[in-house]
Protein backbone atom coordinates (compact mmCIF):
# COMPACT_ATOMS: atom_id res chain seq x y z
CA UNK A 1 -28.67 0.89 -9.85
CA UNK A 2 -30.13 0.93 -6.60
CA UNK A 3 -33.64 0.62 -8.15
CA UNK A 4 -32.90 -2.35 -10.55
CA UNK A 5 -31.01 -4.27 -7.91
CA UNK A 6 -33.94 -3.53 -5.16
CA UNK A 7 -31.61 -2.08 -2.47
CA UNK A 8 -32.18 0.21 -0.19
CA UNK A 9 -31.60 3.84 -0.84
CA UNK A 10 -29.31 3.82 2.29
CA UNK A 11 -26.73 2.31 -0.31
CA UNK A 12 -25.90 4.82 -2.35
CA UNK A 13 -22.53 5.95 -2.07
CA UNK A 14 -21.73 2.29 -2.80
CA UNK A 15 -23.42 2.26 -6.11
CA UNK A 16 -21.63 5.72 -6.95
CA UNK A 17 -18.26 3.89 -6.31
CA UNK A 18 -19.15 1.00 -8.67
CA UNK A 19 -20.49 3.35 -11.14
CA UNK A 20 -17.19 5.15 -11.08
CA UNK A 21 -15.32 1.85 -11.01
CA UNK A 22 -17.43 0.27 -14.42
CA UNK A 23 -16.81 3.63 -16.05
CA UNK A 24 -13.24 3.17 -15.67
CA UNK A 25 -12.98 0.28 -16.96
CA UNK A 26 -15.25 0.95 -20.02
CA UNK A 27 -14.08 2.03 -23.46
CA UNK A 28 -14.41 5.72 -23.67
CA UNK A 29 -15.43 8.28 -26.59
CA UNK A 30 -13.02 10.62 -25.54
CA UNK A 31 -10.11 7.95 -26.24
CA UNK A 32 -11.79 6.67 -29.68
CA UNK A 33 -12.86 3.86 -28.01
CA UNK A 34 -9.87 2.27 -28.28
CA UNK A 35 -8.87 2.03 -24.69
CA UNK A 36 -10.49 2.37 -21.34
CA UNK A 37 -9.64 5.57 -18.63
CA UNK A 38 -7.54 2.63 -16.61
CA UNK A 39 -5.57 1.46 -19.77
CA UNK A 40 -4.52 5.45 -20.42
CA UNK A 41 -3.48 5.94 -16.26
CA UNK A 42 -1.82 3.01 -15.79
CA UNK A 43 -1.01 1.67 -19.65
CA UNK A 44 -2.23 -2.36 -18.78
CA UNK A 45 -5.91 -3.49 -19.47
CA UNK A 46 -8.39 -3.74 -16.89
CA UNK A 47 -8.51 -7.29 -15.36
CA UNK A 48 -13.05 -7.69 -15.44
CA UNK A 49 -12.75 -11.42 -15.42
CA UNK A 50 -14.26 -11.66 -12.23
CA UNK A 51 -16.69 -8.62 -11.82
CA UNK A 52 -19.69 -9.20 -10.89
CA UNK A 53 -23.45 -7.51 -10.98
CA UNK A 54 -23.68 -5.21 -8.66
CA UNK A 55 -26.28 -6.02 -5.85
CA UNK A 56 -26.40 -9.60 -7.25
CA UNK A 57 -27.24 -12.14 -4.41
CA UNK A 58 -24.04 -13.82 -3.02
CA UNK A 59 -23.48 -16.84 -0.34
CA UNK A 60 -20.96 -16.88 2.14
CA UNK A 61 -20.03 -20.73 2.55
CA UNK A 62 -17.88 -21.28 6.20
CA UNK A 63 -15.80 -24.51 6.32
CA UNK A 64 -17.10 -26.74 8.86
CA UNK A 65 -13.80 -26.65 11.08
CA UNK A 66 -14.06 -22.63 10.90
CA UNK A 67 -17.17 -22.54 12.38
């Protein structure tokens, strides 16, 4: 992840936490593919509307009267 997003090593435990966090919210054999490790915990589908790439470039805009 690290690699393919051209981050710095110094990174890593972040990519482990979104590894762990996709994983969770990705069908799994062990469950027949029929539901995701977060549907069996907490029995609602995962909400990945609004998941992004990880280490995708971002911008930060500041209203003008906040600056």
């Amino acid at each position: 992840m690290l690699r393919n997003a051209e981050l710095p090593e110094g990174l890593w435990t972040y990519a482990y936490q979104e590894a762990v966090y996709k994983k969770n919210r990705a069908p799994s054999k062990a469950l027949k593919f029929l539901k995701t490790p977060w549907e069996a915990l907490y029995g609602t589908r995962p909400d990945i509307s609004k998941d992004n790439a990880w280490g995708a470039r971002v911008y930060v805009t500041v209203p003008p009267d906040a600056r």
